[in-house]
Protein backbone atom coordinates (compact mmCIF):
# COMPACT_ATOMS: atom_id res chain seq x y z
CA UNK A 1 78.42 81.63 200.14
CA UNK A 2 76.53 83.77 202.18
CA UNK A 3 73.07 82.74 203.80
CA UNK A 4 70.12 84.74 203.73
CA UNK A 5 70.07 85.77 207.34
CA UNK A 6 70.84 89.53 207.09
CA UNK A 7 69.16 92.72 208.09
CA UNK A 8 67.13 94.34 205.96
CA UNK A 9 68.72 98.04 204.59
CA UNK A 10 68.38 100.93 206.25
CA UNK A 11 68.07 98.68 209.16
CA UNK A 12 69.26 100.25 212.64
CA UNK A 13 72.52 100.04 212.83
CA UNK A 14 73.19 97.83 209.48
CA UNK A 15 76.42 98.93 208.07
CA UNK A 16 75.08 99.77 204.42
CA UNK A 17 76.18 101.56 201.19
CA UNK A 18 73.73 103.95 199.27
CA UNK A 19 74.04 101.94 195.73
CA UNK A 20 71.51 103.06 193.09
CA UNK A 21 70.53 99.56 191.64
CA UNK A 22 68.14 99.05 188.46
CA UNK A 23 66.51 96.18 187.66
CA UNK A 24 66.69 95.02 184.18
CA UNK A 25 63.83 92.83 183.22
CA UNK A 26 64.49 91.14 179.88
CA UNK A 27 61.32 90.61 178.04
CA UNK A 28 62.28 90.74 174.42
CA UNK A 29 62.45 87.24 173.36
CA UNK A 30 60.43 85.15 170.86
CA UNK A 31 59.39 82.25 172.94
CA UNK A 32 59.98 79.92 170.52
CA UNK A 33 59.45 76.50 172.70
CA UNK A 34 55.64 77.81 173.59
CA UNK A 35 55.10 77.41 169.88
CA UNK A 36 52.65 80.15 168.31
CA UNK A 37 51.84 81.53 171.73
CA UNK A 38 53.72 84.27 173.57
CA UNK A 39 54.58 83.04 176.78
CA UNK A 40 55.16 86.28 178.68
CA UNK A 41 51.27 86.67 177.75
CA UNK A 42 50.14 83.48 178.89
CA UNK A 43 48.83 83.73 182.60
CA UNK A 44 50.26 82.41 186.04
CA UNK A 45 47.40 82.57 188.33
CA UNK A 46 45.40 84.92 186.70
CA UNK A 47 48.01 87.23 185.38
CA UNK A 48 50.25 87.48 182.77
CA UNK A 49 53.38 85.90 183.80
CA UNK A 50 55.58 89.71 182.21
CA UNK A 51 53.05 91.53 184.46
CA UNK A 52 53.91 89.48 187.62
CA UNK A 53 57.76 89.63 186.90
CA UNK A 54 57.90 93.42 186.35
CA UNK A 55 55.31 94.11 189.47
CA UNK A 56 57.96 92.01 191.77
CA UNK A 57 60.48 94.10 190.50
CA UNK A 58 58.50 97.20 191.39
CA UNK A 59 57.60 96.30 194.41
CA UNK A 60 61.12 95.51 195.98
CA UNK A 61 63.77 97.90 196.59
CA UNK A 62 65.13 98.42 193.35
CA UNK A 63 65.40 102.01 192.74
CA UNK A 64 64.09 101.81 188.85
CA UNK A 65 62.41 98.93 187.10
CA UNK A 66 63.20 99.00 182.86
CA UNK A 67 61.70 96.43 180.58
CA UNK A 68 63.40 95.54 177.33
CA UNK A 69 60.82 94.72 174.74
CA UNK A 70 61.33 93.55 171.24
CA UNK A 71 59.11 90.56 169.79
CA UNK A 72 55.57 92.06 170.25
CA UNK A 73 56.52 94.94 171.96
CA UNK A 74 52.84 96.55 171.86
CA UNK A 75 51.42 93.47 172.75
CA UNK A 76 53.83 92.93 175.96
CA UNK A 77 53.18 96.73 176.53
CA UNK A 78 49.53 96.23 176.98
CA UNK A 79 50.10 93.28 179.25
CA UNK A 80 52.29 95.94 181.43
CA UNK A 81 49.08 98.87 181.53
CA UNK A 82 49.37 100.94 184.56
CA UNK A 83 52.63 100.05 185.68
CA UNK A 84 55.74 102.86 186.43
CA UNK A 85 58.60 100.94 184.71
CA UNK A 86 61.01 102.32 182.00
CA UNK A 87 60.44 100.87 178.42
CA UNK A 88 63.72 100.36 176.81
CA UNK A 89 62.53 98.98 172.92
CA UNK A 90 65.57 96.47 171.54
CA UNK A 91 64.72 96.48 167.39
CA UNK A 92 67.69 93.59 167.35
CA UNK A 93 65.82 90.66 169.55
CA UNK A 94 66.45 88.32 166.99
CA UNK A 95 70.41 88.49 167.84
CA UNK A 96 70.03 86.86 171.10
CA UNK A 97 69.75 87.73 174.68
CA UNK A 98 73.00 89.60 174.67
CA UNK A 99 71.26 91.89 172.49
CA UNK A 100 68.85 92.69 174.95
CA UNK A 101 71.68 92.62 178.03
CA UNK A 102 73.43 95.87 176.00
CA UNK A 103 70.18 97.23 175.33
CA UNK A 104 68.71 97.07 179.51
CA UNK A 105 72.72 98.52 180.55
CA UNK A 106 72.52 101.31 178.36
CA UNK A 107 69.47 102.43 179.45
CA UNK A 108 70.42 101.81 183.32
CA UNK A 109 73.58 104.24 182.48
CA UNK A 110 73.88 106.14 185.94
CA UNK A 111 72.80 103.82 188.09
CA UNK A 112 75.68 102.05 190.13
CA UNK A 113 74.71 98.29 189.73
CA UNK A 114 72.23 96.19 187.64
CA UNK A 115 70.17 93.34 188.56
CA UNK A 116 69.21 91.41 185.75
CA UNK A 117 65.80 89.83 185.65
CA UNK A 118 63.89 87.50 183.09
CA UNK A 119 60.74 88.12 182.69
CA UNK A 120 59.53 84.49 182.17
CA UNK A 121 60.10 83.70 185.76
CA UNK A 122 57.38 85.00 187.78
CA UNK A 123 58.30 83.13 190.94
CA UNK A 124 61.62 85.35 191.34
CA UNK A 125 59.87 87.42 194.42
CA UNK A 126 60.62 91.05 195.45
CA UNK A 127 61.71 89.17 199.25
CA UNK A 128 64.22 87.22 196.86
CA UNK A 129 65.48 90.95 195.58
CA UNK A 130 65.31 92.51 198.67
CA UNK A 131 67.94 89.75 200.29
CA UNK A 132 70.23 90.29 197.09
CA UNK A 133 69.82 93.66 197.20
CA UNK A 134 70.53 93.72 201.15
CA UNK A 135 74.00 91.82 200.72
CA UNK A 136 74.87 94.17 197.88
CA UNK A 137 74.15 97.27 199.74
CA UNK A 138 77.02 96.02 202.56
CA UNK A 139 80.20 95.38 200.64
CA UNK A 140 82.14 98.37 200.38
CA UNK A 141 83.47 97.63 197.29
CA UNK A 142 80.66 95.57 195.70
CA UNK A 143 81.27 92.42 193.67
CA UNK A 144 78.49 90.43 191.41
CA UNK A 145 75.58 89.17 193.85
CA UNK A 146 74.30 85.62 192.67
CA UNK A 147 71.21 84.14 193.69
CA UNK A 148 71.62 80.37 194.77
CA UNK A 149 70.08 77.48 196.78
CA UNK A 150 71.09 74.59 197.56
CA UNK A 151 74.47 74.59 195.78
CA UNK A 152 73.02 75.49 192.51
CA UNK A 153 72.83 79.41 190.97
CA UNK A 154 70.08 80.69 189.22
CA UNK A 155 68.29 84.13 188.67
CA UNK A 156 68.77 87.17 189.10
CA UNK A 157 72.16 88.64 189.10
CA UNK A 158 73.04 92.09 190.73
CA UNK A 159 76.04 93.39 188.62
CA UNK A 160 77.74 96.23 189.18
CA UNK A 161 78.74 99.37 187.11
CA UNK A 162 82.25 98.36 186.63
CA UNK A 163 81.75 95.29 184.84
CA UNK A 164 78.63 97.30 182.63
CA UNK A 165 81.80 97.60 179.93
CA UNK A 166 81.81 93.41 179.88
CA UNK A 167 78.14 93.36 179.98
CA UNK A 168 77.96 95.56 176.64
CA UNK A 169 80.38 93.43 174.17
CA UNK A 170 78.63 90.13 175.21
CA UNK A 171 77.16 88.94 171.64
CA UNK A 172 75.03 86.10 171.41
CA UNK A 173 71.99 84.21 172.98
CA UNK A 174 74.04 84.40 175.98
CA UNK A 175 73.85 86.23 179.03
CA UNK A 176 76.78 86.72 181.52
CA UNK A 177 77.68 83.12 182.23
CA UNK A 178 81.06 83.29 180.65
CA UNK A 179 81.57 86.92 182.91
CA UNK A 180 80.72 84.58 185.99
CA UNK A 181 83.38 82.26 185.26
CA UNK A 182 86.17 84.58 184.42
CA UNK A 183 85.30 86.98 187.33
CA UNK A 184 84.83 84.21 189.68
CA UNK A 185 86.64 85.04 192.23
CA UNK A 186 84.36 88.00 193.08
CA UNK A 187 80.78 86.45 192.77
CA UNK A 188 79.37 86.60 195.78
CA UNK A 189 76.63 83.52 195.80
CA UNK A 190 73.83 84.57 198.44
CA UNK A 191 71.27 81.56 199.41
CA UNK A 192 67.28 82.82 198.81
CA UNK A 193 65.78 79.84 200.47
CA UNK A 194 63.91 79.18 196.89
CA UNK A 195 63.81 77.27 193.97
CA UNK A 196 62.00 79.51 192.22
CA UNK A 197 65.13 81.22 191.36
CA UNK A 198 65.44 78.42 188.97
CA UNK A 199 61.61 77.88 187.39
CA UNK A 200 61.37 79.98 184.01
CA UNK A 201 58.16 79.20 181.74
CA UNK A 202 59.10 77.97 178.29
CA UNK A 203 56.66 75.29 177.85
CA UNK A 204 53.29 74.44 178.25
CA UNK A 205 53.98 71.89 181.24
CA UNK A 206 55.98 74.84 183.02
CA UNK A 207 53.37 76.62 182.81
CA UNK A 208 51.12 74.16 184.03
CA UNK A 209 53.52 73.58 187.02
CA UNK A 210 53.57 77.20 187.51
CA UNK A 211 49.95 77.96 188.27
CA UNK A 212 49.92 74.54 190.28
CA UNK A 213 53.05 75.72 192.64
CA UNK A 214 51.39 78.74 193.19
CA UNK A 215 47.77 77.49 193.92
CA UNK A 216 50.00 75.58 196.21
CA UNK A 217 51.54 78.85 197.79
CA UNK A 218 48.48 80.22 198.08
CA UNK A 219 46.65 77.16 200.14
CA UNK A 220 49.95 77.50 202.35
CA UNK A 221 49.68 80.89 202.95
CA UNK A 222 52.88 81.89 201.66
């Protein structure tokens, strides 16, 4: 495991790689456990928790931010007004999140990593990114970067292009658990310092604790 102390990139003198990463923020889904409500369009401190995801993608160093849509695309388009990201439009949401995984590589073909984001966790921070994306950018032949703290992994995942093939036959309402396991010896688990790497929105209560934790945050200064 590897802590979070490291340079930022294109710090003096920091040994770094010039990787091309996209982040993948899956937003497809039919949030099923918020009942008749779409939870990427319910709000987290006055915003709508897809907006929030997809702005701390932009504002980190990813070098391209795509959004897969699917279940009320339009809607979850108007939600995301304004902002520079690459719509990729997944017709086969129903099939699962793999659906959606093979839908985000495709359109990040070129790029020379992924880092997979969901967009029902608002909390995942562009300082959280930058850290993954600072560990990435120093192996000289990268392996998967895996957010974690305190022993336990969570979201997102930096993946890179030569494991895009394993990414792409993944079927299910899966995402690459079962690639973390049989590539485990090259997961590289990098500790954010967070728990929010761990707090998605599903219900009503998350969301409750959601806009609490950050009312919190914001009292605290953070």
């Amino acid at each position: 495991m590897i802590d979070n102390q490291v340079p930022r990139s294109g710090a003096p003198g920091a040994d770094t790689q010039c990787y091309r990463v996209a982040g993948i923020v899956l937003a497809a889904g039919c949030s099923r456990r918020m009942g008749r409500h779409n939870k990427l369009l319910m709000e987290v401190k006055g915003q709508a928790v897809v907006r929030s995801s997809v702005q701390h993608a932009m504002t980190s160093n990813l070098h391209s931010t795509i959004v897969v849509l699917g279940y009320q695309a339009q809607r979850v388009g108007q939600a995301l007004e304004g902002l520079q990201y690459q719509p990729a439009i997944n017709a086969n949401y129903r099939q699962g999140l793999s659906s959606s995984l093979r839908i985000g590589v495709q359109a990040a073909r070129g790029f020379d990593a992924v880092a997979i984001l969901l967009a029902d966790m608002p909390a995942v921070t562009p300082k959280v990114l930058n850290t993954l994306l600072d560990v990435f950018a120093r192996q000289e032949t990268p392996g998967i970067v895996v957010a974690v703290h305190d022993g336990r992994r969570g979201h997102p995942v930096i993946w890179p292009a030569a494991y895009f093939p394993d990414l792409m036959i993944l079927r299910g309402d899966i995402g690459g658990q079962s690639l973390l396991q049989k590539y485990r010896h090259e997961v590289i688990e990098v500790d954010v310092g967070t728990d929010g790497i761990f707090r998605d929105i599903d219900t009503r209560a998350d969301l409750l604790a959601a806009n609490v934790q950050s009312k919190r945050n914001t009292e605290n200064g953070v």
